[in-house]
N, C-alpha and C. Protein backbone atom coordinates (compact mmCIF):
# COMPACT_ATOMS: atom_id res chain seq x y z
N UNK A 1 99.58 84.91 103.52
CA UNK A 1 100.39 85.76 102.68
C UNK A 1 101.37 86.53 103.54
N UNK A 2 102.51 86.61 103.26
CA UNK A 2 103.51 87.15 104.05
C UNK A 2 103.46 88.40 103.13
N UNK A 3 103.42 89.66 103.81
CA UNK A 3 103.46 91.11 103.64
C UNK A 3 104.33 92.13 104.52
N UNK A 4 104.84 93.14 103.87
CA UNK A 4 105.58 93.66 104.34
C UNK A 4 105.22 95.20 104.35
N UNK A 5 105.85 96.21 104.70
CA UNK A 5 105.78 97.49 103.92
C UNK A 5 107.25 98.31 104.27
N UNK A 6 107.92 98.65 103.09
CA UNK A 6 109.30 99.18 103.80
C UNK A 6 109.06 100.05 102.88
N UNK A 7 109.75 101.50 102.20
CA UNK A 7 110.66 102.02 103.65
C UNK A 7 109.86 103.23 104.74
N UNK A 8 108.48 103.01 104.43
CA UNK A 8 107.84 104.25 105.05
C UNK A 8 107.51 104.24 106.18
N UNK A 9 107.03 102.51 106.38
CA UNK A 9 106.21 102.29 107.85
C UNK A 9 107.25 102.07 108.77
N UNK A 10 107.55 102.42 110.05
CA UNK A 10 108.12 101.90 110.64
C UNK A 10 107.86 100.26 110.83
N UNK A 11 108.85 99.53 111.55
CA UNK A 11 108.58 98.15 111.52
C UNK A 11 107.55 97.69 113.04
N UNK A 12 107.78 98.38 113.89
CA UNK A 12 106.57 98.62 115.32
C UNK A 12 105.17 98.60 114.49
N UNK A 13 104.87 99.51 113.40
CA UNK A 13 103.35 99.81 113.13
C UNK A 13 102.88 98.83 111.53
N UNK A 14 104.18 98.53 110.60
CA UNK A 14 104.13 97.62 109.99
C UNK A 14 103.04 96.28 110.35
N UNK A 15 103.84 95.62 111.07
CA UNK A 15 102.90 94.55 111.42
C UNK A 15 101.31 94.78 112.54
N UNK A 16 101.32 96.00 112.29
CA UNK A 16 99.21 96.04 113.08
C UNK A 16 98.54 96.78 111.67
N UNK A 17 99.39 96.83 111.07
CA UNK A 17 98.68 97.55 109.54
C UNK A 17 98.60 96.31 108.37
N UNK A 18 97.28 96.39 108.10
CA UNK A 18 96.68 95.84 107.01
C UNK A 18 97.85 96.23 105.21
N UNK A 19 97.98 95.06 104.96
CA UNK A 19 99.38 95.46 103.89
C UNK A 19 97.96 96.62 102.80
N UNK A 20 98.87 97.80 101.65
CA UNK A 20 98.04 98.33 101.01
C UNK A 20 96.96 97.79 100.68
N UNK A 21 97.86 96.60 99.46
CA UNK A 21 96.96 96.11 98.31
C UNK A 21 97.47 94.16 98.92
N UNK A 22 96.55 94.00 98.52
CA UNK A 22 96.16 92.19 98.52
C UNK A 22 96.28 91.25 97.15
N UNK A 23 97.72 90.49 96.99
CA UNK A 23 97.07 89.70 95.67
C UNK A 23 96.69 88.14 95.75
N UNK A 24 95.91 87.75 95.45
CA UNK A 24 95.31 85.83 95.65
C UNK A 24 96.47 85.33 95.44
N UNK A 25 96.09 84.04 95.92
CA UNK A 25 97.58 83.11 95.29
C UNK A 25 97.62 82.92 93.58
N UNK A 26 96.08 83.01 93.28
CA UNK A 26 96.05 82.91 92.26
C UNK A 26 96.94 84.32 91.15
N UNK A 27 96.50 85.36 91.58
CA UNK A 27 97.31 86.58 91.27
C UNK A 27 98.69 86.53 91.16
N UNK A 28 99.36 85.88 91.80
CA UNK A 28 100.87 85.71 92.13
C UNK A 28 101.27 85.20 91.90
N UNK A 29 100.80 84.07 91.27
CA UNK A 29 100.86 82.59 90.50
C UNK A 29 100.97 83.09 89.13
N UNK A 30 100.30 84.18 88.44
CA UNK A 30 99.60 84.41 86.78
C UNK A 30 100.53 85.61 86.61
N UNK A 31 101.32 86.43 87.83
CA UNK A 31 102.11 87.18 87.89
C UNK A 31 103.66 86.89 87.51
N UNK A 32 104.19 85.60 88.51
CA UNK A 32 104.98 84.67 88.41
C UNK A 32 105.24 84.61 87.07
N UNK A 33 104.12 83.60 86.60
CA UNK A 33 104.45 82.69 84.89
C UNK A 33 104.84 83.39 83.87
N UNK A 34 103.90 85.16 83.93
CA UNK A 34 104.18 85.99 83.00
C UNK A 34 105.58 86.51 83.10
N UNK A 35 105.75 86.98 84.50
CA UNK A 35 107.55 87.37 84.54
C UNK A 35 108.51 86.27 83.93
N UNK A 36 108.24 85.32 83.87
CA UNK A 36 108.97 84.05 83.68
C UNK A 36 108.57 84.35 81.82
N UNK A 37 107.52 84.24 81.14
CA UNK A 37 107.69 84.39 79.88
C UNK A 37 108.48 85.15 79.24
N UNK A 38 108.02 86.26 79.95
CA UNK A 38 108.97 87.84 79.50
C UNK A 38 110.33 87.97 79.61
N UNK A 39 111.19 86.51 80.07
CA UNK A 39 112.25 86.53 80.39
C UNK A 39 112.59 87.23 81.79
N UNK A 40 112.06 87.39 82.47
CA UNK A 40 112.71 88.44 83.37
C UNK A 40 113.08 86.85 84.57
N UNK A 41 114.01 87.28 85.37
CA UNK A 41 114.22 86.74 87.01
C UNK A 41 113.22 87.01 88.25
N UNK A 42 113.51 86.57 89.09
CA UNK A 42 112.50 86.61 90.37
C UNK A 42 112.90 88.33 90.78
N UNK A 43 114.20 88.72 90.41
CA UNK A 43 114.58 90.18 91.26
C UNK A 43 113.44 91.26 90.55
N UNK A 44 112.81 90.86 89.70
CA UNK A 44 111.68 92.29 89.26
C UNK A 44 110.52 91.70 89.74
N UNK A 45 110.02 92.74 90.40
CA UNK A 45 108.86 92.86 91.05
C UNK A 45 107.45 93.64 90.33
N UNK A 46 106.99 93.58 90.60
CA UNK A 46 105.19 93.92 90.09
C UNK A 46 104.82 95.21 90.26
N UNK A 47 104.73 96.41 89.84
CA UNK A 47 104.72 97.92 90.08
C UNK A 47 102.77 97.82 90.14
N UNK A 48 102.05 98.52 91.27
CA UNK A 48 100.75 98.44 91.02
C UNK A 48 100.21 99.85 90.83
N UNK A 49 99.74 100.94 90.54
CA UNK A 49 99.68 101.79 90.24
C UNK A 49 98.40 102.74 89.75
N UNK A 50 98.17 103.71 89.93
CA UNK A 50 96.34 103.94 89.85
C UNK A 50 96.85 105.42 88.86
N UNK A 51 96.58 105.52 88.04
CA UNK A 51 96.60 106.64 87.25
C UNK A 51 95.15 106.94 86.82
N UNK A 52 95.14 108.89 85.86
CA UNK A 52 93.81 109.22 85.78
C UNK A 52 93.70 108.71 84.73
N UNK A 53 92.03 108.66 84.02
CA UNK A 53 91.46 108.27 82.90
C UNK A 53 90.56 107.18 83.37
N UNK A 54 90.40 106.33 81.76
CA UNK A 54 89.57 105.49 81.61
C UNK A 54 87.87 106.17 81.37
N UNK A 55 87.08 104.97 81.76
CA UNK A 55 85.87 105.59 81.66
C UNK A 55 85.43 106.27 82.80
N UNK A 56 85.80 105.99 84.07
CA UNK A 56 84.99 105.94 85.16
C UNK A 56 85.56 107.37 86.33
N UNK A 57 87.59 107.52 85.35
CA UNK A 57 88.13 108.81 86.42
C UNK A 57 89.20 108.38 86.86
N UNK A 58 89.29 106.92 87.11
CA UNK A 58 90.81 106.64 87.46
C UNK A 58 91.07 104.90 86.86
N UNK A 59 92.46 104.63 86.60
CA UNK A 59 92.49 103.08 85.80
C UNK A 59 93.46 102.49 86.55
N UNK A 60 93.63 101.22 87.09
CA UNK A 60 94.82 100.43 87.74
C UNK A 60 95.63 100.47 86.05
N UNK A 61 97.38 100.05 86.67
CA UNK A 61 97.95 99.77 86.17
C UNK A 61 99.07 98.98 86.57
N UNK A 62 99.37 97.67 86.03
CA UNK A 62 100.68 96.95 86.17
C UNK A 62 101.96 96.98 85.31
N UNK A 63 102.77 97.15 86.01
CA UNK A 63 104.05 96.39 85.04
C UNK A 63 104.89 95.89 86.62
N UNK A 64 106.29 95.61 85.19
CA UNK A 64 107.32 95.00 86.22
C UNK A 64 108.54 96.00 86.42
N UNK A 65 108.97 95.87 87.04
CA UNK A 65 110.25 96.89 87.24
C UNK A 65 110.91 95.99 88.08
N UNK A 66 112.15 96.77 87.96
CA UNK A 66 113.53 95.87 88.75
C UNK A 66 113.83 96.32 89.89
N UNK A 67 113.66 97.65 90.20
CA UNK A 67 113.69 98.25 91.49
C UNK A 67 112.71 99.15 92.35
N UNK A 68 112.63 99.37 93.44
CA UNK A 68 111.64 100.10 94.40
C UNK A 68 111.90 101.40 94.12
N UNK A 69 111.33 102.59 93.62
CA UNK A 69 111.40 103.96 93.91
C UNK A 69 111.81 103.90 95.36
N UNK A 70 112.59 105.68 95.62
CA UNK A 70 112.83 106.16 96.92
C UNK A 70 111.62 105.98 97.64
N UNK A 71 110.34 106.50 97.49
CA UNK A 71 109.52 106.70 98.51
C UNK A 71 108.33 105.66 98.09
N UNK A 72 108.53 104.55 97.27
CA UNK A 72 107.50 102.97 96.99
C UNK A 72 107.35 102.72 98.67
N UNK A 73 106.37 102.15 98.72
CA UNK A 73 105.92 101.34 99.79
C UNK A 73 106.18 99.85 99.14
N UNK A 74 107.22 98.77 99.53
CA UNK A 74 107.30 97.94 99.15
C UNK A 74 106.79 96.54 100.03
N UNK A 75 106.18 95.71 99.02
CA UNK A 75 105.48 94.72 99.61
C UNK A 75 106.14 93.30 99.17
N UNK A 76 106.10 92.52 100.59
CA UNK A 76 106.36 91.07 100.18
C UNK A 76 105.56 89.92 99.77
N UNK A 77 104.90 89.44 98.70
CA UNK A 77 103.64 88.87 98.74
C UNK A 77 104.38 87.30 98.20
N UNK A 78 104.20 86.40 99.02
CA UNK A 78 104.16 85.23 98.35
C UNK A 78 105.71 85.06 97.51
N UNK A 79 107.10 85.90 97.77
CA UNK A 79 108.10 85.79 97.55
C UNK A 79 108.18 87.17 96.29
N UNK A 80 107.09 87.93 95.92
CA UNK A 80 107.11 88.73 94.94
C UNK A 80 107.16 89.71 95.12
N UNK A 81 107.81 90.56 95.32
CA UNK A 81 107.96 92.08 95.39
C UNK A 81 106.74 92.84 94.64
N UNK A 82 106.29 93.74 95.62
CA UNK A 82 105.46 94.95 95.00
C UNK A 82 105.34 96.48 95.32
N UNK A 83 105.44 97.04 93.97
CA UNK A 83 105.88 98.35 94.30
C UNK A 83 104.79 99.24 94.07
N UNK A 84 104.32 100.11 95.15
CA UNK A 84 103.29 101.03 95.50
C UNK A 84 103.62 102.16 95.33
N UNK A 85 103.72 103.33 94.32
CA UNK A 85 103.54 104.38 94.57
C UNK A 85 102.92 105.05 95.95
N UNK A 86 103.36 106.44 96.49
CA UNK A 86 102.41 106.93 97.58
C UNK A 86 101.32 107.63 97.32
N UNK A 87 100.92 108.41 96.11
CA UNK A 87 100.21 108.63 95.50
C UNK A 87 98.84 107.57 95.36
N UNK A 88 99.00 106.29 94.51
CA UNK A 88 98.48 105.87 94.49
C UNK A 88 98.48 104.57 95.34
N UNK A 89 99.12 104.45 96.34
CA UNK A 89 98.79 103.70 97.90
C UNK A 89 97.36 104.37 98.66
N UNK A 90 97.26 105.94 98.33
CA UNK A 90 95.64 106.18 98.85
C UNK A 90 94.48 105.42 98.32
N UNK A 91 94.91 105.79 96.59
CA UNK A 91 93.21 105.17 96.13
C UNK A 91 93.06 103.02 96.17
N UNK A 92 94.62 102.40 96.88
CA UNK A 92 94.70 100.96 96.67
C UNK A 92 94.04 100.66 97.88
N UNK A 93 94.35 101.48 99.16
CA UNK A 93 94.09 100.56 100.29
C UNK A 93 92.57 100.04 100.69
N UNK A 94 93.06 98.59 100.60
CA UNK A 94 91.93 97.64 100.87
C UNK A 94 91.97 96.53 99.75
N UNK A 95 92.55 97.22 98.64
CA UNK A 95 92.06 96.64 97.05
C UNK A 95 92.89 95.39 97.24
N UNK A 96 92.39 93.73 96.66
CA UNK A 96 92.58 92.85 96.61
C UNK A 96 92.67 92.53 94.85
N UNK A 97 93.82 92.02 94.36
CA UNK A 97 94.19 92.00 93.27
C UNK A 97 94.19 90.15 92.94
N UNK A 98 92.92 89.60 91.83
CA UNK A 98 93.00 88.52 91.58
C UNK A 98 92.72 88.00 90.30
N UNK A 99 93.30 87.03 90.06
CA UNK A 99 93.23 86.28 88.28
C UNK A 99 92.16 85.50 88.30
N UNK A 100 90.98 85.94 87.23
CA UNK A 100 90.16 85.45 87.20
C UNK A 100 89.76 85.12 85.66
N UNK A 101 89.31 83.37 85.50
CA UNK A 101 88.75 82.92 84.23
C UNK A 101 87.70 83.41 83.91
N UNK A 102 86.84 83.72 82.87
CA UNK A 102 85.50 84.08 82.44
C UNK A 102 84.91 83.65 81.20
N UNK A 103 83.83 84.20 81.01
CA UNK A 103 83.41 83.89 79.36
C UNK A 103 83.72 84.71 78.54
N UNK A 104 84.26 85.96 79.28
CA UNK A 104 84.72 87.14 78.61
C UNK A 104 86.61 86.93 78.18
N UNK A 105 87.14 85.86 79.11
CA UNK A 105 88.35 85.89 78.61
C UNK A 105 89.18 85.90 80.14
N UNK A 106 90.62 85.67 80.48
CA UNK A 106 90.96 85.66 81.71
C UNK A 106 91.45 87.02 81.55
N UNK A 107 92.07 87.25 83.03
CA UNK A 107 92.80 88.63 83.71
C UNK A 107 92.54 88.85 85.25
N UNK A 108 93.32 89.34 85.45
CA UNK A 108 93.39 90.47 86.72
C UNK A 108 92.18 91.23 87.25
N UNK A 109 91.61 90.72 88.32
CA UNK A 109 90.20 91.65 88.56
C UNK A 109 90.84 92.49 89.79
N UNK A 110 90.74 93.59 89.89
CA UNK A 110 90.53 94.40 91.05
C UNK A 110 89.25 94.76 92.00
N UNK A 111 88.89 94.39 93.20
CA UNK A 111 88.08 94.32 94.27
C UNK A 111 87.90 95.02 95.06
N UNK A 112 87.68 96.49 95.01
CA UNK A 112 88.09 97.92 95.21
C UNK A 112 86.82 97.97 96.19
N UNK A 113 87.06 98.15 97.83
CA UNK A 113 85.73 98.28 97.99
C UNK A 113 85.36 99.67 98.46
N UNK A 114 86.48 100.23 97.77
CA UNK A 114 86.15 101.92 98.09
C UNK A 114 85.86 102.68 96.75
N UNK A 115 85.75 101.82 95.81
CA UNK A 115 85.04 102.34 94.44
C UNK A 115 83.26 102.48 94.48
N UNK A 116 83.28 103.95 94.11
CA UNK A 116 81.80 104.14 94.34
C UNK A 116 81.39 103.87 92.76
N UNK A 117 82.06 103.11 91.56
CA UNK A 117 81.36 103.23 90.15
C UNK A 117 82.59 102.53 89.69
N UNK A 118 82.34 101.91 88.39
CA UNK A 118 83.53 100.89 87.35
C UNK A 118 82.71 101.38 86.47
N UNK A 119 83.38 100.61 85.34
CA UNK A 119 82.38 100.72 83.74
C UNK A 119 82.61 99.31 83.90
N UNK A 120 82.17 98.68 82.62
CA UNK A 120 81.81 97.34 82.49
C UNK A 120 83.48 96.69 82.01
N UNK A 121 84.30 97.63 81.59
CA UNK A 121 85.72 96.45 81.31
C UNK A 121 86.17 95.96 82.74
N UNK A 122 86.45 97.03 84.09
CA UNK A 122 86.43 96.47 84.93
C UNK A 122 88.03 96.93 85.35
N UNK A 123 88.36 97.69 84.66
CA UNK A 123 90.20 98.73 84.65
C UNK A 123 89.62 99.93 85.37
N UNK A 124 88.56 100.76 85.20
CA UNK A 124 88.16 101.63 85.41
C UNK A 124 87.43 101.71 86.65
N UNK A 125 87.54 102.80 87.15
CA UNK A 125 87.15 103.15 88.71
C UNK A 125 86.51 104.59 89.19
N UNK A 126 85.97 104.69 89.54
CA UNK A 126 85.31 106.35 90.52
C UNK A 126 85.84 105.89 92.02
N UNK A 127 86.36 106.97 92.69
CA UNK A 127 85.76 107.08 94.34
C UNK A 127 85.24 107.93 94.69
């Protein structure tokens, strides 16, 4: 996966730093198709985002947006732009973002291994 981080990291400490957040190929692939349904072009990128609530205290959130905030940590994943809040770049780092089939139905699992609690939908998070 080719990763990046602009505009915060310098480019010296960029590459010995682990990118925030991680998405599978599969993730980027199910990311892709949907931008492509929604009409949008390759120039909007994937916003990843941790706001409060849910069951557990805090909930991921996606959309797409067309441009990087001033102070986004922006990532290159697999040709897809991703935009990190700094806020919520604390509660991502480590988190690996992947599309997964089930009996429950497909989606987006998050792999948080700094979550001390989820509830059972699997949006929801404690640290």
């Amino acid at each position: 996966m080719d990763s990046t981080t602009h505009p915060t990291t310098p480019a010296s400490d960029a590459a010995a730093e682990a990118p925030i957040v991680s998405l599978t190929t599969k993730a980027v692939e199910m990311v892709k198709t949907t931008r492509e349904q929604e009409g949008m072009d390759a120039s909007w990128g994937l916003r990843v985002a941790v706001m409060g609530g849910g069951c557990s205290g805090f909930q991921y959130a996606l959309d797409f947006e067309q441009e990087a905030r001033e102070t986004d940590h922006v990532l290159s994943v697999e040709g897809l732009n991703v935009f990190v809040d700094p806020v919520s770049a604390r509660y991502l780092e480590g988190v690996t973002i992947d599309y997964v089939f089930g009996m429950a139905g497909a989606g987006f699992k998050f792999l948080n291994p700094k979550a001390t609690g989820s509830c059972g939908c699997g949006h929801s998070f404690a640290v």
